[in-house]
N, C-alpha and C. Protein backbone atom coordinates (compact mmCIF):
# COMPACT_ATOMS: atom_id res chain seq x y z
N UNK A 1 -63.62 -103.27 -26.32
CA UNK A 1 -64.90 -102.58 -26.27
C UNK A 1 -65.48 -102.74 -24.86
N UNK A 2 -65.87 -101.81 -24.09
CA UNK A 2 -66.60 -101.61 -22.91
C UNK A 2 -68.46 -101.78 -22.94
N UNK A 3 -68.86 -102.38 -22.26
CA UNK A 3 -70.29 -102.38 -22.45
C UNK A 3 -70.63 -101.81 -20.71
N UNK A 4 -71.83 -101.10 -20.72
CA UNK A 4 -72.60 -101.49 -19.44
C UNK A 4 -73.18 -102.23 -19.10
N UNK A 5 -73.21 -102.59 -17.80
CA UNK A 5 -74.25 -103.59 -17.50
C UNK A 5 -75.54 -103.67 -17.59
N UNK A 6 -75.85 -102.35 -17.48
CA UNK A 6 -77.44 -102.10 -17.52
C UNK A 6 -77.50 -101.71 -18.76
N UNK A 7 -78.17 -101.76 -19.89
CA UNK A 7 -79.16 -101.78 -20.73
C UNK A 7 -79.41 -99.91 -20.33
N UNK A 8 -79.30 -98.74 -20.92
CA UNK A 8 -80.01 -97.44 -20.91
C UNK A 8 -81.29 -97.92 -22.02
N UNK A 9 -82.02 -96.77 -21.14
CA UNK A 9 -83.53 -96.98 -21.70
C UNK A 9 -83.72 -95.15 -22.34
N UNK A 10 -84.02 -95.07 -23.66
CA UNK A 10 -83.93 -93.87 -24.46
C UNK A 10 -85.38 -92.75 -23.79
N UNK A 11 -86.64 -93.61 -23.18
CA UNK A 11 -87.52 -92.72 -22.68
C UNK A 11 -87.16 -92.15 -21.83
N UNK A 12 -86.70 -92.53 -20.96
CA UNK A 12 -86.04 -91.91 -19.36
C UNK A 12 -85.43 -90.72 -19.54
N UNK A 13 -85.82 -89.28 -19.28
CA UNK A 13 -85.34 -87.96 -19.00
C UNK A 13 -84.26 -88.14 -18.20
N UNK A 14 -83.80 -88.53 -17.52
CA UNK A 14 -82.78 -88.76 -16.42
C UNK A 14 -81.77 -89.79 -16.81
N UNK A 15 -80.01 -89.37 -16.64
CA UNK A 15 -79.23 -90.66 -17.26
C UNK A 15 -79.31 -91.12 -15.74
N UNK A 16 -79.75 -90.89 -14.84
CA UNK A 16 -79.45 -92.32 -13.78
C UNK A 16 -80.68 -92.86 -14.03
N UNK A 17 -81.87 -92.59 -14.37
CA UNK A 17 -83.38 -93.13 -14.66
C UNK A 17 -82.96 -94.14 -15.88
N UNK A 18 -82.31 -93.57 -16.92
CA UNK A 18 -82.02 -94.53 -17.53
C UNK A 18 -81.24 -95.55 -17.37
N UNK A 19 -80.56 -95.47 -17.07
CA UNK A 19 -79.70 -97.00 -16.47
C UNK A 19 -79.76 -97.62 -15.16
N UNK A 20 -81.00 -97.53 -14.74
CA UNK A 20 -81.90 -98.04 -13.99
C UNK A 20 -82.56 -99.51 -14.92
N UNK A 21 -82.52 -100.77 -14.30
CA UNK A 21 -83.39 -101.99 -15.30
C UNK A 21 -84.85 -101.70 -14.82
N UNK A 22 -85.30 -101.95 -15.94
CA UNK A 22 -86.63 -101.98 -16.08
C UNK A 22 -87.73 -102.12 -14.65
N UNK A 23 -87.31 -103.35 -14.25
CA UNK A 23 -88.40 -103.78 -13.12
C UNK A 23 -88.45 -102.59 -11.67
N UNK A 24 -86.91 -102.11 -11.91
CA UNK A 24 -87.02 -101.13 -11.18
C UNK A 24 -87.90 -99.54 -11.37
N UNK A 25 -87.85 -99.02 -12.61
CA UNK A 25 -88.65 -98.22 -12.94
C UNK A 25 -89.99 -98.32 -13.31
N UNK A 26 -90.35 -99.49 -13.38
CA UNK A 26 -92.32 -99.71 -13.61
C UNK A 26 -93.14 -98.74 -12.72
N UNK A 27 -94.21 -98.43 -13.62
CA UNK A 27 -95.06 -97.75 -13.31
C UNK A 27 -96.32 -98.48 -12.44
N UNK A 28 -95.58 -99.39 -11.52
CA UNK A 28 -96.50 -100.15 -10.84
C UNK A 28 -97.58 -99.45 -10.03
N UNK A 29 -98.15 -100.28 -8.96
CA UNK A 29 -98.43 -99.59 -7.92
C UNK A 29 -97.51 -98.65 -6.86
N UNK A 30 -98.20 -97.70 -6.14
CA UNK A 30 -97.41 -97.11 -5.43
C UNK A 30 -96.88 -97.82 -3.95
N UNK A 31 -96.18 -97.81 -3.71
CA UNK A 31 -95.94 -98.39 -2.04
C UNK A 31 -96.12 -97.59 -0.99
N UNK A 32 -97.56 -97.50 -0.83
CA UNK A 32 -97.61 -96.92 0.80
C UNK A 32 -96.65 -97.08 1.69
N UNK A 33 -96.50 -95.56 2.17
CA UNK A 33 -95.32 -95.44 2.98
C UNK A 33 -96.05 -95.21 4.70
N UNK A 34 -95.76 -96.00 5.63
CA UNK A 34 -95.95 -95.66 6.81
C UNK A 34 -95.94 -94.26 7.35
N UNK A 35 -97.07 -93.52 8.26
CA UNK A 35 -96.66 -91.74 8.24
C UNK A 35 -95.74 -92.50 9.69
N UNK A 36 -95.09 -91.34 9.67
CA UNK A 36 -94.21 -90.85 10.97
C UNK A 36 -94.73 -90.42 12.09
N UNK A 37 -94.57 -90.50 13.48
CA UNK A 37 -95.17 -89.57 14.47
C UNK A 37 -94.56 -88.35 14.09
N UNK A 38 -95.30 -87.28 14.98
CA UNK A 38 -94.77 -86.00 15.00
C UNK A 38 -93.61 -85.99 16.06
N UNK A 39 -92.62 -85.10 15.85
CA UNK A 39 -91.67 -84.97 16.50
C UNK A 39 -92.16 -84.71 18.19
N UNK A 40 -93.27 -84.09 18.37
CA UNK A 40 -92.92 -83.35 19.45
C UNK A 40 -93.77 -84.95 20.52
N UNK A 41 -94.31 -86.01 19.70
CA UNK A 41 -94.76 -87.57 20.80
C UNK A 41 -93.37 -87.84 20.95
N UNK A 42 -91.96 -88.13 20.23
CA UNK A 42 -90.49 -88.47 20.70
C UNK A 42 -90.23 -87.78 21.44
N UNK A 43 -90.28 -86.07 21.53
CA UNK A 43 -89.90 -85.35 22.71
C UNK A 43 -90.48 -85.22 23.62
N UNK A 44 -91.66 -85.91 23.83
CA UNK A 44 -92.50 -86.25 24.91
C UNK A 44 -92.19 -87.45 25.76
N UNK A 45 -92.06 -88.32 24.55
CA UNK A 45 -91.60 -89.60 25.27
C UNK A 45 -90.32 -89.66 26.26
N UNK A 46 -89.16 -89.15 25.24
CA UNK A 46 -87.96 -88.77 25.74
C UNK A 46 -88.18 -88.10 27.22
N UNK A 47 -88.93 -87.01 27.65
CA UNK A 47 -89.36 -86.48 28.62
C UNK A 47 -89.23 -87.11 29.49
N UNK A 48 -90.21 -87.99 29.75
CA UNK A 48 -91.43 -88.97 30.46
C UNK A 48 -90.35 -90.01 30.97
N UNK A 49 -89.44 -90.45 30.21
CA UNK A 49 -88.32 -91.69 30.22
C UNK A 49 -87.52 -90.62 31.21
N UNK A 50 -86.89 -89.92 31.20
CA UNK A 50 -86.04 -88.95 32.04
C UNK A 50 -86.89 -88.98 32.99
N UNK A 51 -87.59 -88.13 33.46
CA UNK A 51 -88.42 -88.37 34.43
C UNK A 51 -88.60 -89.11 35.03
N UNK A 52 -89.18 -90.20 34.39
CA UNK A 52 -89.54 -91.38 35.50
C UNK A 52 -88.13 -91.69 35.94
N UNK A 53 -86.75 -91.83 35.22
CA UNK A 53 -85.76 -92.41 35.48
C UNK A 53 -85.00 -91.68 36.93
N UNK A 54 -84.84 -90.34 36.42
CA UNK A 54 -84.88 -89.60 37.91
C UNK A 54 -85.77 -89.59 38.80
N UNK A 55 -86.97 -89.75 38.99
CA UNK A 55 -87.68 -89.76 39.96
C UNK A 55 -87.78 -91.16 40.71
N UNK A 56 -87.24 -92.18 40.11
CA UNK A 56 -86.85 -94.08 40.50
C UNK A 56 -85.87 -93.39 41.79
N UNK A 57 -84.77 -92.84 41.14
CA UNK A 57 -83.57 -93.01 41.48
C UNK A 57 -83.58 -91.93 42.99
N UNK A 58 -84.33 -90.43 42.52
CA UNK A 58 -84.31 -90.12 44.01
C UNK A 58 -85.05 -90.74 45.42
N UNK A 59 -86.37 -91.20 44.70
CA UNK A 59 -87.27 -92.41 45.47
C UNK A 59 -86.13 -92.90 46.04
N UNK A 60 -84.72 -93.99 45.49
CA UNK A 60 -84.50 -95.06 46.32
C UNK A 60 -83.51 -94.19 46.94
N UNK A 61 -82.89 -93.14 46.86
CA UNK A 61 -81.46 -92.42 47.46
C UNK A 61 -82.19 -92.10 48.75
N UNK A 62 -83.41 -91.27 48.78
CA UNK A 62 -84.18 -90.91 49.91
C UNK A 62 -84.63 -92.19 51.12
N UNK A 63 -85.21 -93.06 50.32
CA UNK A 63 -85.60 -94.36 51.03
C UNK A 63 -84.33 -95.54 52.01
């Protein structure tokens, strides 16, 4: 005879919801999720890093 490990739970609409353990599916609190920057402050940044990096480098080729 084969058993699962997890325990299925008969409320759960979902068979992966159901064989999910308990502590994992509680209706706890929610976990605030950190927001994200917007894409276009990384493609700014990214910018700015290029930039300065070329502009170091012709500074010292010239100098």
């Amino acid at each position: 005879m084969r058993r699962s490990l997890v325990l299925t739970d008969e409320k759960a609409r979902h068979r992966f919801l159901a064989s999910l353990p308990p502590h994992v599916r509680s209706d706890g609190e929610p976990i605030a999720v950190p927001r994200a920057r917007p894409s276009w402050f990384k493609d700014l940044r990214d910018f700015l890093i290029a930039y300065g990096a070329c502009f170091i480098a012709v500074s010292l080729y010239i100098a």
